[in-house]
N, C-alpha and C. Protein backbone atom coordinates (compact mmCIF):
# COMPACT_ATOMS: atom_id res chain seq x y z
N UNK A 1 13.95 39.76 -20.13
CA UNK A 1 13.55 38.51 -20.72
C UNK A 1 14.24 38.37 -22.06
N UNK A 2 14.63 37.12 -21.96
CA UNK A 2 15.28 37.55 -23.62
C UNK A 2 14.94 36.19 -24.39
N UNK A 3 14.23 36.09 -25.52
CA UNK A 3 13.43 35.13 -26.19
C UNK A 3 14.45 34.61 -27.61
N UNK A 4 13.72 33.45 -27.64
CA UNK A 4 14.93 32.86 -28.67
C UNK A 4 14.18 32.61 -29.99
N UNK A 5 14.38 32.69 -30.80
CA UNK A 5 13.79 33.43 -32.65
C UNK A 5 13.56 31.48 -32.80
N UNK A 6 14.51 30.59 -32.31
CA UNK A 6 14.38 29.54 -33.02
C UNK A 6 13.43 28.23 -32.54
N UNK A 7 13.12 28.29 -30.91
CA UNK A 7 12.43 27.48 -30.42
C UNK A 7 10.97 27.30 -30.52
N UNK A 8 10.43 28.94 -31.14
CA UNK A 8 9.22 29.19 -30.77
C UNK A 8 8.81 30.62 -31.80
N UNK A 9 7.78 30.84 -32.43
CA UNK A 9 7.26 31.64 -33.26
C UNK A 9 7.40 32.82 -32.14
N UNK A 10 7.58 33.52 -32.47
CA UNK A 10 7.59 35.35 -32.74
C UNK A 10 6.43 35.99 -32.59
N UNK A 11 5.69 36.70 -31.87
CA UNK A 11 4.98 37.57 -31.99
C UNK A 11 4.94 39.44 -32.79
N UNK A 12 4.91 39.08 -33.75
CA UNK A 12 4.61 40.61 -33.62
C UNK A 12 3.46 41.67 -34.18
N UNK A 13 3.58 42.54 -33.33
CA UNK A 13 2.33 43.32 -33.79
C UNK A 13 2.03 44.42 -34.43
N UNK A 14 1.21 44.70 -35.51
CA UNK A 14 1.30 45.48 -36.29
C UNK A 14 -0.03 46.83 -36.23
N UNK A 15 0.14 48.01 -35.87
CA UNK A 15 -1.17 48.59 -35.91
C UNK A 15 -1.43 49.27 -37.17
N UNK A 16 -2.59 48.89 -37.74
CA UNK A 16 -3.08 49.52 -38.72
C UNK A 16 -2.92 48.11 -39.90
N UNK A 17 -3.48 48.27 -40.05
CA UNK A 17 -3.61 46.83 -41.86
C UNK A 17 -3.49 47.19 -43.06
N UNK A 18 -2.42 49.30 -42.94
CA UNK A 18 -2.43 49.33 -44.78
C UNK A 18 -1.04 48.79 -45.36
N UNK A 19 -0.57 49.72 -46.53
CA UNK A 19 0.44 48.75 -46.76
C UNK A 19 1.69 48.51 -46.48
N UNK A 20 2.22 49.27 -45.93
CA UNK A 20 3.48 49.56 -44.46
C UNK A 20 3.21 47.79 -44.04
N UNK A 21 2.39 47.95 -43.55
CA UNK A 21 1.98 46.40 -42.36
C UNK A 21 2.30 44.98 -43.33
N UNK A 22 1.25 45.54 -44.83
CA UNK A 22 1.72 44.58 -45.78
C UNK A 22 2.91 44.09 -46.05
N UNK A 23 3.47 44.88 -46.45
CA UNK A 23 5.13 44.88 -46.58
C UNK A 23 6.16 43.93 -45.73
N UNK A 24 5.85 44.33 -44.04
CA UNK A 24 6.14 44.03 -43.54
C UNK A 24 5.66 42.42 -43.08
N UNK A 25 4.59 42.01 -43.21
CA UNK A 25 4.34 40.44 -43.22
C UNK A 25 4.96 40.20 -44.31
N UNK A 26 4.79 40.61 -45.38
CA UNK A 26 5.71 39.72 -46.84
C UNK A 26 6.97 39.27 -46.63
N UNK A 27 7.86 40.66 -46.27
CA UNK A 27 9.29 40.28 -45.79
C UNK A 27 9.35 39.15 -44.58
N UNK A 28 8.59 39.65 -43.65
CA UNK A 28 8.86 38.43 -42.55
C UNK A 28 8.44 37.12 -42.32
N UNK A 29 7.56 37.19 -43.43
CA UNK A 29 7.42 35.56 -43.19
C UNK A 29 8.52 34.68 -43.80
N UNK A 30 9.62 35.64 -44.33
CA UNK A 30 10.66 34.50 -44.78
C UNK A 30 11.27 34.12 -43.17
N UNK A 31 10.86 34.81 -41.89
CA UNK A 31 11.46 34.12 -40.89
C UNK A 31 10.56 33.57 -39.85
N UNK A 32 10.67 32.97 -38.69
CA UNK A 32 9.59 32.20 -38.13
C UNK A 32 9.48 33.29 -37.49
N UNK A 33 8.12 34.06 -37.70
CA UNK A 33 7.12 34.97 -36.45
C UNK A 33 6.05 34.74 -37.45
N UNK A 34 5.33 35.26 -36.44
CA UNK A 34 3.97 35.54 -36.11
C UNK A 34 3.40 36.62 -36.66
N UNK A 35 2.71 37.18 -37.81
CA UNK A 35 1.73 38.70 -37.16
C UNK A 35 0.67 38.63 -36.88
N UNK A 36 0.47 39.54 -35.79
CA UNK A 36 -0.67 39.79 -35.38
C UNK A 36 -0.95 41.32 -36.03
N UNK A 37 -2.22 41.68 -36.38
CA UNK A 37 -2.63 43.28 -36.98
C UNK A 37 -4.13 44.12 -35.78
N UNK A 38 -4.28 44.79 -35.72
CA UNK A 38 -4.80 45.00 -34.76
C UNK A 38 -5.44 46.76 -35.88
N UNK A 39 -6.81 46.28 -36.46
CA UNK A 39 -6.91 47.12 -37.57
C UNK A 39 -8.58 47.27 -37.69
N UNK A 40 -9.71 47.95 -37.86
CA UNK A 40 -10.75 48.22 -38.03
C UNK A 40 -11.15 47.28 -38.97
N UNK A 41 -10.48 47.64 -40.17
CA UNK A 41 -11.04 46.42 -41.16
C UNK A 41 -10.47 45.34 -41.73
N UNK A 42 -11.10 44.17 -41.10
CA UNK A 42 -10.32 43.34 -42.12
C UNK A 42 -9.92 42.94 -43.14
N UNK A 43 -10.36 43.70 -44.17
CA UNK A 43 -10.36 43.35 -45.57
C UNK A 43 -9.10 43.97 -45.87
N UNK A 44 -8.32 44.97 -44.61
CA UNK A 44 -7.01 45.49 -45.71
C UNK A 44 -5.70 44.78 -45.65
N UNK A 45 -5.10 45.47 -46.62
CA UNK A 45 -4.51 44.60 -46.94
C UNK A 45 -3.33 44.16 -45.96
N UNK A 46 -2.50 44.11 -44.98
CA UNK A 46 -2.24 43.52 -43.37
C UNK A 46 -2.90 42.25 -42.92
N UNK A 47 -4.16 42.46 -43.07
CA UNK A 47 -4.63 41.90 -42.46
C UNK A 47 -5.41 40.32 -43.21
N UNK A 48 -5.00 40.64 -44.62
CA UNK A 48 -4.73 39.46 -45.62
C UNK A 48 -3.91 38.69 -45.51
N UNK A 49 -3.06 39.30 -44.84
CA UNK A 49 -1.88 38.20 -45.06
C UNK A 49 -1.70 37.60 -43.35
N UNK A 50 -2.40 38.42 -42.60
CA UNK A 50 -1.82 38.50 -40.77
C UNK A 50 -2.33 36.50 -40.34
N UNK A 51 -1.27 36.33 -39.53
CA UNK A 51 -1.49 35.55 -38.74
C UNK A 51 -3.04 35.24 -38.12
N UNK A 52 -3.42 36.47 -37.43
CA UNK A 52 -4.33 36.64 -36.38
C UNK A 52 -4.89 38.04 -36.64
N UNK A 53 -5.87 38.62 -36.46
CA UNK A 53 -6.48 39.84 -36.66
C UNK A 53 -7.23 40.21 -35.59
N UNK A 54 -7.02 41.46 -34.87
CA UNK A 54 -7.78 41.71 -33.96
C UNK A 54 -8.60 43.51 -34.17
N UNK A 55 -9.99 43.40 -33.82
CA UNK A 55 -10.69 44.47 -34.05
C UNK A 55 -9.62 45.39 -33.09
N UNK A 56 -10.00 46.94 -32.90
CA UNK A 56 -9.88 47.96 -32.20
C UNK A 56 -10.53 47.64 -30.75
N UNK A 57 -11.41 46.75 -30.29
CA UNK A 57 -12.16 46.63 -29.29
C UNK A 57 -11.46 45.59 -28.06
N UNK A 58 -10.22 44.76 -29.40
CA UNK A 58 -10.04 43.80 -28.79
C UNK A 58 -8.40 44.24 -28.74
N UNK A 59 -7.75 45.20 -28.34
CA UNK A 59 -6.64 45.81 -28.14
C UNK A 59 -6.26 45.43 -26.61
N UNK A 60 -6.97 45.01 -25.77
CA UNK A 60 -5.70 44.52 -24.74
C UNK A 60 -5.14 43.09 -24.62
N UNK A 61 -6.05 42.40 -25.61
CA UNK A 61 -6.00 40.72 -25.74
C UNK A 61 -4.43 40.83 -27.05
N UNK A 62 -4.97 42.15 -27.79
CA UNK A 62 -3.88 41.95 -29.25
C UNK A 62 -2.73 42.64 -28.08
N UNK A 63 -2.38 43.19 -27.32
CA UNK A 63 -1.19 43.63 -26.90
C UNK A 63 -0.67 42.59 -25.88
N UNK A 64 -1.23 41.97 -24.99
CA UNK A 64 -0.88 40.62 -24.56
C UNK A 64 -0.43 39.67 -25.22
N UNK A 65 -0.53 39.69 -26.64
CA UNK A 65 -0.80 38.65 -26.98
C UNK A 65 0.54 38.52 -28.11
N UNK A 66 0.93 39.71 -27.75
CA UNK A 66 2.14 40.34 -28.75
C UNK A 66 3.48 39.99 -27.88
N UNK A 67 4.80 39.63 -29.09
CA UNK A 67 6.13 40.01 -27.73
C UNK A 67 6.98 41.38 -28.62
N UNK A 68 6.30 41.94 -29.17
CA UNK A 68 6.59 43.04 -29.70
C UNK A 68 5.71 44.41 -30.87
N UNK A 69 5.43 45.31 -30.10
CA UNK A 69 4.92 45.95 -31.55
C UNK A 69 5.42 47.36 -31.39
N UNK A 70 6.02 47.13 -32.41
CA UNK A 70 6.69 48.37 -32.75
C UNK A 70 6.25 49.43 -33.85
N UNK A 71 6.67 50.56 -33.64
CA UNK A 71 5.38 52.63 -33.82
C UNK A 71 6.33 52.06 -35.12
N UNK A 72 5.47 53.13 -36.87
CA UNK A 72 6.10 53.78 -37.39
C UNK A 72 6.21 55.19 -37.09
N UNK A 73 6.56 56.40 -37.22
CA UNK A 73 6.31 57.42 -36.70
C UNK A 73 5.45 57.95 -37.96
N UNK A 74 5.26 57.30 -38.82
CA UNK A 74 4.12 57.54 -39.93
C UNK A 74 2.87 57.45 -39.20
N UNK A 75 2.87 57.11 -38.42
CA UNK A 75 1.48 56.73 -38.07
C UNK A 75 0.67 57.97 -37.26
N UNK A 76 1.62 58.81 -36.76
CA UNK A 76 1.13 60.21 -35.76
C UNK A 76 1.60 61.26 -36.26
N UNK A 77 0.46 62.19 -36.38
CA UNK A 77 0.12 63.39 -36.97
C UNK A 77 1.22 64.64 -36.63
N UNK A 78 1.97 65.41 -36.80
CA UNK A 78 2.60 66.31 -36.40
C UNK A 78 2.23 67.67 -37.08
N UNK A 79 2.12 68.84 -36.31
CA UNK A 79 1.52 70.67 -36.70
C UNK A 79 3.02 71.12 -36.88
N UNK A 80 3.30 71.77 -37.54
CA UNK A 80 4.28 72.94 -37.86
C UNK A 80 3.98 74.52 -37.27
């Protein structure tokens, strides 16, 4: 499928609402998308700025609902 940036807003999805996520809505709203955050609480900061906010409960509606969400690898724990 290949989607066009100019006809139609952007989905994308962000997990977690700290400030990684922030960052990343700031920069992108200089272009036409969408965020969606998909985060426990709404008060952080992601999810201040997000498009759309979806609890933890509501994770198969926020992944449908996405045309992209992409891992930091910050986000998963690694043992030595």
């Amino acid at each position: 499928m290949r989607l066009s940036l100019q006809n139609s807003k952007f989905k994308i999805g962000i997990l977690g609402g700290g400030q990684l996520g922030w960052m990343l809505i700031l920069e992108g709203k200089k272009f036409p998308f969408e965020f969606y955050v998909l985060e426990k609480d709404k008060e952080a900061p992601a999810c201040k700025l997000a498009d759309k906010f979806f609890s933890p409960e509501d994770y198969k509606r926020f992944v449908d609902e996405c045309d992209v969400v992409p891992l930091s690898l910050s986000m998963f724990q690694t043992t030595h």
